[in-house]
C-alpha atoms as a PDB file:
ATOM      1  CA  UNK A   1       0.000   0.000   0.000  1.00  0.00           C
ATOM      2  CA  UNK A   2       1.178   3.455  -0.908  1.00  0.00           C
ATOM      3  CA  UNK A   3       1.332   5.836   2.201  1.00  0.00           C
ATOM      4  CA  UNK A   4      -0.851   7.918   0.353  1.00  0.00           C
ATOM      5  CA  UNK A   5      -3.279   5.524  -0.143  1.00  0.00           C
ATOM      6  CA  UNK A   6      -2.993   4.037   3.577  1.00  0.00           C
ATOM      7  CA  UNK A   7      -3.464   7.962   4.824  1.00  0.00           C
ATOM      8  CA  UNK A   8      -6.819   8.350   2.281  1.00  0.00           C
ATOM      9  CA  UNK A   9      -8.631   5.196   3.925  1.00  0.00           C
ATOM     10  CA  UNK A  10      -7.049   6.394   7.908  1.00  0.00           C
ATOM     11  CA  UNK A  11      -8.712   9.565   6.931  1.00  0.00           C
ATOM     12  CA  UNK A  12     -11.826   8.003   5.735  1.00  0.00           C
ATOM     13  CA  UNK A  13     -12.409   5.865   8.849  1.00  0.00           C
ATOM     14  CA  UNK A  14     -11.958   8.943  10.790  1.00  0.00           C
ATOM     15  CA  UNK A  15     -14.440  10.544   8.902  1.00  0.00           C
ATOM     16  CA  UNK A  16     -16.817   8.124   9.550  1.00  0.00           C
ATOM     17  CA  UNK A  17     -16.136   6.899  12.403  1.00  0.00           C
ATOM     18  CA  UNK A  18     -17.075  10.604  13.996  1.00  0.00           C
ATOM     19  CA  UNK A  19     -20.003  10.863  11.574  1.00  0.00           C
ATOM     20  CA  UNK A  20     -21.619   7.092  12.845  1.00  0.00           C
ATOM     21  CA  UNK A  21     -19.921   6.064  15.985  1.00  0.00           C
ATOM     22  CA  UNK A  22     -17.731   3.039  15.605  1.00  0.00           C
ATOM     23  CA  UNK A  23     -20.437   0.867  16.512  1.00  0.00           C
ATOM     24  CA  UNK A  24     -22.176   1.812  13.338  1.00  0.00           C
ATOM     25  CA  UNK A  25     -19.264   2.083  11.253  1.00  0.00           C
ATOM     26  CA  UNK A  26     -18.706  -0.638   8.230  1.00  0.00           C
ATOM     27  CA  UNK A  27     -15.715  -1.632   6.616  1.00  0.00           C
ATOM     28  CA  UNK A  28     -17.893  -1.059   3.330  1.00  0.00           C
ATOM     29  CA  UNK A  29     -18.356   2.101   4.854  1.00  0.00           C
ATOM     30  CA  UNK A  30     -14.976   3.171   5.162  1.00  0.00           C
ATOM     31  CA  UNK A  31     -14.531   1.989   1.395  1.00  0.00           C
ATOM     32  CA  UNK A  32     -16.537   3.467   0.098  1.00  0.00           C
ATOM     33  CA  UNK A  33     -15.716   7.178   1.690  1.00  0.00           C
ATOM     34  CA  UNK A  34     -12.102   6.414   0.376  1.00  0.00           C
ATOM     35  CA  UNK A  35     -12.794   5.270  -3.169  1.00  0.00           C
ATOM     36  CA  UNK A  36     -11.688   2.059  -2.831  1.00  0.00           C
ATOM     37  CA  UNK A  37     -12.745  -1.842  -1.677  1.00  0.00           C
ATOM     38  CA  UNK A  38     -13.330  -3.243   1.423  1.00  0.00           C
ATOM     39  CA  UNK A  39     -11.118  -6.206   0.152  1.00  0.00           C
ATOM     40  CA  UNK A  40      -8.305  -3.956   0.369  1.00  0.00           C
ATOM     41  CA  UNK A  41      -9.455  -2.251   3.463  1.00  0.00           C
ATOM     42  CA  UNK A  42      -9.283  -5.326   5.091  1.00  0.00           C
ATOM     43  CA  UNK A  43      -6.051  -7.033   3.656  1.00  0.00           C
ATOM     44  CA  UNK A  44      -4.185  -3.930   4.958  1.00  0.00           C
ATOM     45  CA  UNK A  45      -5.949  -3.264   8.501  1.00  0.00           C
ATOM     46  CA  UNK A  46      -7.328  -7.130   9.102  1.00  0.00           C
ATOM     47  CA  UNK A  47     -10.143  -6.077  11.578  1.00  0.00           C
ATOM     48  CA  UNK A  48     -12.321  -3.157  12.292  1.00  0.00           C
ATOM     49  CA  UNK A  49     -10.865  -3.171  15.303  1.00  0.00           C
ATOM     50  CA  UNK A  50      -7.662  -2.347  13.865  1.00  0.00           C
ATOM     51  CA  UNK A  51      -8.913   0.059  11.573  1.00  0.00           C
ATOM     52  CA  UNK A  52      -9.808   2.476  14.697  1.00  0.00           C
ATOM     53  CA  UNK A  53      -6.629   1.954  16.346  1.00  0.00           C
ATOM     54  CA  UNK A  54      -4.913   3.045  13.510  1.00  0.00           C
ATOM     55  CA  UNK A  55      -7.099   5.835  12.599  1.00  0.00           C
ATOM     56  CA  UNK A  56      -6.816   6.856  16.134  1.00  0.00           C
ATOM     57  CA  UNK A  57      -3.080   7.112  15.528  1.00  0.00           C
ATOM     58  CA  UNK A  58      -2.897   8.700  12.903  1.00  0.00           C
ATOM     59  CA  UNK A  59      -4.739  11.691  14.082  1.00  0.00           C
ATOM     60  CA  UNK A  60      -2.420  11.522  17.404  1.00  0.00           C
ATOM     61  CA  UNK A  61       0.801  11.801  15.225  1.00  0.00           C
ATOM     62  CA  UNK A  62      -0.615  14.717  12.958  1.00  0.00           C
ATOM     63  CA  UNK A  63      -1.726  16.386  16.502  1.00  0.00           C
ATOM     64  CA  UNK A  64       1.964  15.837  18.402  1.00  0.00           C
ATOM     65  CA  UNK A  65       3.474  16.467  14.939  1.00  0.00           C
ATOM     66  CA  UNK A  66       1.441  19.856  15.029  1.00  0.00           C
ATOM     67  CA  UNK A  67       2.157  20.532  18.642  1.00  0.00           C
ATOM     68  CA  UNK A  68       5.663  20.225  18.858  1.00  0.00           C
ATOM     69  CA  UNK A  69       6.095  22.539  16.508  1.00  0.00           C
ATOM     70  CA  UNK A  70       4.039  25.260  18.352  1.00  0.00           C
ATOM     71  CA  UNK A  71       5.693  24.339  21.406  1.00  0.00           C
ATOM     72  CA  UNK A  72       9.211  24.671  20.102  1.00  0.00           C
ATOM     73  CA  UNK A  73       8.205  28.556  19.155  1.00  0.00           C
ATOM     74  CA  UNK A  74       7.425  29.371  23.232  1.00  0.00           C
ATOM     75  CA  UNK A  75      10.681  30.065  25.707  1.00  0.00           C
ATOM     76  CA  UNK A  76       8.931  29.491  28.656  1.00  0.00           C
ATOM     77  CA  UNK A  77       7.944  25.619  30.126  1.00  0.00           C
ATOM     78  CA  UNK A  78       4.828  27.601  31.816  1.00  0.00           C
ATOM     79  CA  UNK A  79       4.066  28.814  28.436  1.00  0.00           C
ATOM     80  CA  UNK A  80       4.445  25.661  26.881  1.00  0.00           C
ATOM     81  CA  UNK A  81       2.079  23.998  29.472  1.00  0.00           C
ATOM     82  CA  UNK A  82      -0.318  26.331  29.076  1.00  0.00           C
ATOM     83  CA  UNK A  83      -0.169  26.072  25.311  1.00  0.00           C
ATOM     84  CA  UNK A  84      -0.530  21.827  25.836  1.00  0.00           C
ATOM     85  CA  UNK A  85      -3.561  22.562  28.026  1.00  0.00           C
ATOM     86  CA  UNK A  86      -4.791  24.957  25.333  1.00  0.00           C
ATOM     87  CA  UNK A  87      -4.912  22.805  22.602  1.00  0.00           C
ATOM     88  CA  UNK A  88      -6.964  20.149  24.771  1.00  0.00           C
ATOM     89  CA  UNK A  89      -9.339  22.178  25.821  1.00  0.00           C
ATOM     90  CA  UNK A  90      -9.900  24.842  23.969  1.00  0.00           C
ATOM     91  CA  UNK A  91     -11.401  24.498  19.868  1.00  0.00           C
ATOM     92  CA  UNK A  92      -9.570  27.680  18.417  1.00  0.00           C
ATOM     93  CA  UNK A  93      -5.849  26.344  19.124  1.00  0.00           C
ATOM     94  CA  UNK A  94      -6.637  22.506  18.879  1.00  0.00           C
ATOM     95  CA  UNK A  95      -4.673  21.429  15.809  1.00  0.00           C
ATOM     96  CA  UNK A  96      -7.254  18.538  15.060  1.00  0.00           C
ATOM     97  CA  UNK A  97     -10.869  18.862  15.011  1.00  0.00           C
ATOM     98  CA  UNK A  98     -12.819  18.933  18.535  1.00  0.00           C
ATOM     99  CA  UNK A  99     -15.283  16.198  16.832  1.00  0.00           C
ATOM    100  CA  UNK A 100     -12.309  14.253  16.766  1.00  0.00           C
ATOM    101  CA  UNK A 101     -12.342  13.293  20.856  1.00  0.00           C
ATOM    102  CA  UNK A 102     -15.268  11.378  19.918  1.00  0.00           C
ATOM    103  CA  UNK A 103     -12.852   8.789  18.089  1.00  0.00           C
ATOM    104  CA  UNK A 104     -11.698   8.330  22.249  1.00  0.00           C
ATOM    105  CA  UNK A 105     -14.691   7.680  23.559  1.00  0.00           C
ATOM    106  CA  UNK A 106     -15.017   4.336  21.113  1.00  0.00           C
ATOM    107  CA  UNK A 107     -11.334   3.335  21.879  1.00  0.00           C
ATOM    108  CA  UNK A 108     -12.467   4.117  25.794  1.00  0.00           C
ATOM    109  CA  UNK A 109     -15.384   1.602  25.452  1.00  0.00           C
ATOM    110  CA  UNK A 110     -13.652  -0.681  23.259  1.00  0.00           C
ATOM    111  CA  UNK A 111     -10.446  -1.400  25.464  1.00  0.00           C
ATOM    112  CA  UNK A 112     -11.868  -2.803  29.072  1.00  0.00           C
ATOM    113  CA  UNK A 113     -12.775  -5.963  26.230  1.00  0.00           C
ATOM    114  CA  UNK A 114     -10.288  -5.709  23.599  1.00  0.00           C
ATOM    115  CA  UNK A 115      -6.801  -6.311  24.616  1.00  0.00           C
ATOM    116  CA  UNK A 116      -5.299  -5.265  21.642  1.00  0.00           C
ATOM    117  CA  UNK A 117      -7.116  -2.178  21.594  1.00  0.00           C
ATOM    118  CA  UNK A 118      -5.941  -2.208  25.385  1.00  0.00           C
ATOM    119  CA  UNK A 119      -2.016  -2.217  24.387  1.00  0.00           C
ATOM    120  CA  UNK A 120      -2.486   0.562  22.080  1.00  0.00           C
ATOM    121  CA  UNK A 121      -4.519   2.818  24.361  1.00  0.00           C
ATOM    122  CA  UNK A 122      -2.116   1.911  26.893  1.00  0.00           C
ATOM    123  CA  UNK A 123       0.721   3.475  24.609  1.00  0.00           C
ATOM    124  CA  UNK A 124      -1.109   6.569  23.598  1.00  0.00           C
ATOM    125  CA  UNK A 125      -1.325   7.601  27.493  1.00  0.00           C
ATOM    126  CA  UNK A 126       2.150   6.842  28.134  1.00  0.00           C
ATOM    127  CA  UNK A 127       2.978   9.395  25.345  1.00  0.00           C
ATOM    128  CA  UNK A 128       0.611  11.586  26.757  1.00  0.00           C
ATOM    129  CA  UNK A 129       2.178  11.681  30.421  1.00  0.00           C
ATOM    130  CA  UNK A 130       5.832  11.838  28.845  1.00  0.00           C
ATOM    131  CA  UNK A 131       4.716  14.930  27.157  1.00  0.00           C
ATOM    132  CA  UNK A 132       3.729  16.311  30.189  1.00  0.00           C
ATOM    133  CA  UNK A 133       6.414  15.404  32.046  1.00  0.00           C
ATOM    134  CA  UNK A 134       8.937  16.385  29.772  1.00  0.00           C
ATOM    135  CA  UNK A 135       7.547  20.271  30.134  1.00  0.00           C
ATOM    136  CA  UNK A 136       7.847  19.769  33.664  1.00  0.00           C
ATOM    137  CA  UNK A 137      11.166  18.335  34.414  1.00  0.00           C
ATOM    138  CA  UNK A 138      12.288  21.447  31.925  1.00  0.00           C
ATOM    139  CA  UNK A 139      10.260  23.442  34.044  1.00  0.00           C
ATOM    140  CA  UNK A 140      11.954  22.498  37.417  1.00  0.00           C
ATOM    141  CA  UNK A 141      15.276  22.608  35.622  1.00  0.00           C
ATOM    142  CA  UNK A 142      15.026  26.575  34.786  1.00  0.00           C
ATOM    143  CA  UNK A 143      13.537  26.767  38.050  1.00  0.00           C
ATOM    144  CA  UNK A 144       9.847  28.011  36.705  1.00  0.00           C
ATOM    145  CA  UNK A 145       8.555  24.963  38.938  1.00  0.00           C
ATOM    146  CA  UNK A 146       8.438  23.630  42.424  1.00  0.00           C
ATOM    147  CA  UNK A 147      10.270  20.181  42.781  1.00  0.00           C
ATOM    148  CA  UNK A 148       7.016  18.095  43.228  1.00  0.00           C
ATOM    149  CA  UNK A 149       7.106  15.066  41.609  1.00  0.00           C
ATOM    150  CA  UNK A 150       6.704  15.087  37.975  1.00  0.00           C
ATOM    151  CA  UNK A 151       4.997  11.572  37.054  1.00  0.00           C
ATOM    152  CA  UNK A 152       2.372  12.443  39.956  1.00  0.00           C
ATOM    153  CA  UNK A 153       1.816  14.811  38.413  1.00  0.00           C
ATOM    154  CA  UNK A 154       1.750  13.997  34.672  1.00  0.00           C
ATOM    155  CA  UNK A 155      -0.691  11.328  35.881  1.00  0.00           C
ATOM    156  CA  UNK A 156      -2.556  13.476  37.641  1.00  0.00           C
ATOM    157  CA  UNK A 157      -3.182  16.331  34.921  1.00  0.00           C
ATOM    158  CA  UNK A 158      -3.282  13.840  32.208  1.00  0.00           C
ATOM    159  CA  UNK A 159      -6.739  12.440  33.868  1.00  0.00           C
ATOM    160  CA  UNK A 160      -8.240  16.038  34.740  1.00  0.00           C
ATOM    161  CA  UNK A 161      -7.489  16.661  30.737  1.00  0.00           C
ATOM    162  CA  UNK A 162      -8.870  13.223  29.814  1.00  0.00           C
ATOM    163  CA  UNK A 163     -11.917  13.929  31.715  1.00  0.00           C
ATOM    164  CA  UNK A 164     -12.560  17.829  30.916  1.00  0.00           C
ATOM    165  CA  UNK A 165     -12.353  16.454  27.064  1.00  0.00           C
ATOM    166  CA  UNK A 166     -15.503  13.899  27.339  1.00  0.00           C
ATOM    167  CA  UNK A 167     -17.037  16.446  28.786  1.00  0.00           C
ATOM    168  CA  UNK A 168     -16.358  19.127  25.904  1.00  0.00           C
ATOM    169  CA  UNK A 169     -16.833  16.346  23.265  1.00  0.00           C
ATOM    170  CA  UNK A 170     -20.515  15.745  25.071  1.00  0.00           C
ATOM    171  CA  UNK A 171     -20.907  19.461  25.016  1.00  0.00           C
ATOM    172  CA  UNK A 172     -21.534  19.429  29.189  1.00  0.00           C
ATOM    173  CA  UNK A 173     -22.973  22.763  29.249  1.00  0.00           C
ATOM    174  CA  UNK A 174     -21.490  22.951  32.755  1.00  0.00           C
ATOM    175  CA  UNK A 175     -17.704  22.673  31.450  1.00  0.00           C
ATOM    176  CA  UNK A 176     -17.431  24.572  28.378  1.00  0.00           C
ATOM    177  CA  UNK A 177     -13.873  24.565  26.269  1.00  0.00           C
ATOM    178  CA  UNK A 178     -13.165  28.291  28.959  1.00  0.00           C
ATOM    179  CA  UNK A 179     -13.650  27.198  31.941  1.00  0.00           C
ATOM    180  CA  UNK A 180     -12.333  23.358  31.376  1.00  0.00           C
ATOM    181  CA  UNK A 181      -9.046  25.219  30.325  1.00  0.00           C
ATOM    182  CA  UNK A 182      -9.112  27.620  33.143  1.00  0.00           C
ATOM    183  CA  UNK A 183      -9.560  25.054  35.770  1.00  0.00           C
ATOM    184  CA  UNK A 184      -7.261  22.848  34.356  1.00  0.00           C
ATOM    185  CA  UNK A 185      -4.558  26.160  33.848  1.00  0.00           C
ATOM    186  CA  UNK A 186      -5.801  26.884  38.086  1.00  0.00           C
ATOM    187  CA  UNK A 187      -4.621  23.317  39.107  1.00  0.00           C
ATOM    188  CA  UNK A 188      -1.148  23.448  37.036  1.00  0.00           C
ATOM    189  CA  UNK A 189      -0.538  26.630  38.205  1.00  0.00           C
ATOM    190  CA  UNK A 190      -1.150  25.783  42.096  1.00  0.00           C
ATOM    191  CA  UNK A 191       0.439  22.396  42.245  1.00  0.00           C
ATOM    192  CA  UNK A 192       3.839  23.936  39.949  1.00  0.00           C
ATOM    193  CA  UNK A 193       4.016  27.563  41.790  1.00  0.00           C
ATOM    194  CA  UNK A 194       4.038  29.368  38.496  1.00  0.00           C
ATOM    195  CA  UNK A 195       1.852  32.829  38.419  1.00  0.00           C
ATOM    196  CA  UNK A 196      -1.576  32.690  36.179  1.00  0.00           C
ATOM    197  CA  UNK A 197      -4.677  34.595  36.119  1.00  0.00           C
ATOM    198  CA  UNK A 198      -7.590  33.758  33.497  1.00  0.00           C
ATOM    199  CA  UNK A 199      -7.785  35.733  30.182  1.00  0.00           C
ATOM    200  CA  UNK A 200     -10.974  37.153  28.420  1.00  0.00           C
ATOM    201  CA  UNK A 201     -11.882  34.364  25.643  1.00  0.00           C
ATOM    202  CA  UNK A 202     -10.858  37.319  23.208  1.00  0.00           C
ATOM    203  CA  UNK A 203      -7.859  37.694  24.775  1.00  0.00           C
ATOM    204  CA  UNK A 204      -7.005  34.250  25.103  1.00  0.00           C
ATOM    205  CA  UNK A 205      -7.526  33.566  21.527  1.00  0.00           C
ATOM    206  CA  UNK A 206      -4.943  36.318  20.677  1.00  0.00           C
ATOM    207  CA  UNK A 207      -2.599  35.062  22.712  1.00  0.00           C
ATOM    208  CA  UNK A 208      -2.721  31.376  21.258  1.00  0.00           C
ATOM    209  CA  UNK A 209      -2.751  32.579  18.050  1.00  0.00           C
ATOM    210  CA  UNK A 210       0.720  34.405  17.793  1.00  0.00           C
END
């Protein structure tokens, strides 16, 4: 398989795997969005199962790819954290679209049953934690941070963010993408000792966007 072709039919289960829900998502499906057969769907991805996994990853490597990038512009490991948060929480500075957490909430369900699915969910959070970690261990280095320690804490944040995202992807009018960033930005900013007060939604989005 070409990688263009493989990237056409990860983009197509995407597509319709946000659109239908994975339960309700076909191979044919899936074929049929990406101009091509479910024969060759198949060969390539062997189960459905598979097929979300992969799909799943592939939007988490354009979204790191994305991020790192933006996070290698900002001098500052607060600024940096803030930008990670940012991009969880908030639409205007996610790199992927927001419809997109929905693809989690299938791999969620499917992995207490799926082992395979498990492993690979198990691997996305460990990349997710690292992440976070990494911007705090830089953080302590330049001495921006308080020396707590920085896998309780990459645990810790990496749930909160976990959890304020089902809650923006079920559009929770209680936890909108503001406040969900500001009270995750509140708990990063009290457990690390770094200074932060909340921004004006304009303001914010000017901010993000330089």
């Amino acid at each position: 398989m070409t990688e263009e072709r493989r990237e056409q039919i990860l983009q197509a289960a995407l597509e319709v795997i946000v659109e239908r829900g994975y339960a309700e998502t076909r191979i044919a499906d899936v074929a049929e969005r990406a101009g091509t057969s479910p024969a060759l769907v198949i060969y390539y991805f062997k189960t459905r199962d598979q097929l979300l996994t992969e799909a799943i990853r592939y939007s988490e490597d354009h979204w790191y790819e994305t991020g790192t990038k933006r996070l290698e512009s900002i001098t500052t490991a607060a600024g940096q954290l803030a930008e990670l948060i940012g991009m969880t929480c908030l639409p205007d500075t996610d790199p992927a679209p927001r419809s997109e957490w929905l693809l989690w909430l299938d791999l969620w369900a499917l992995s207490p049953r799926n082992a395979g699915v498990a492993a690979v969910r198990r691997k996305f959070d460990e990349r997710w934690r690292q992440t976070i970690k990494a911007i705090v261990l830089a953080g302590q280095e330049a001495g921006e941070f308080t020396p707590i320690d920085a896998d309780d804490f990459a645990i810790t944040l990496s749930a909160l963010l976990d959890g304020m995202a089902v809650q923006i992807a079920l559009e929770d009018p209680d936890v909108p993408p503001s406040r969900a960033y500001d009270l995750a930005m509140r708990y990063a900013a009290g457990q690390l000792g770094f200074e932060w007060k909340p921004a004006s939604a304009s303001r914010r989005r000017s901010q993000r966007r330089r």
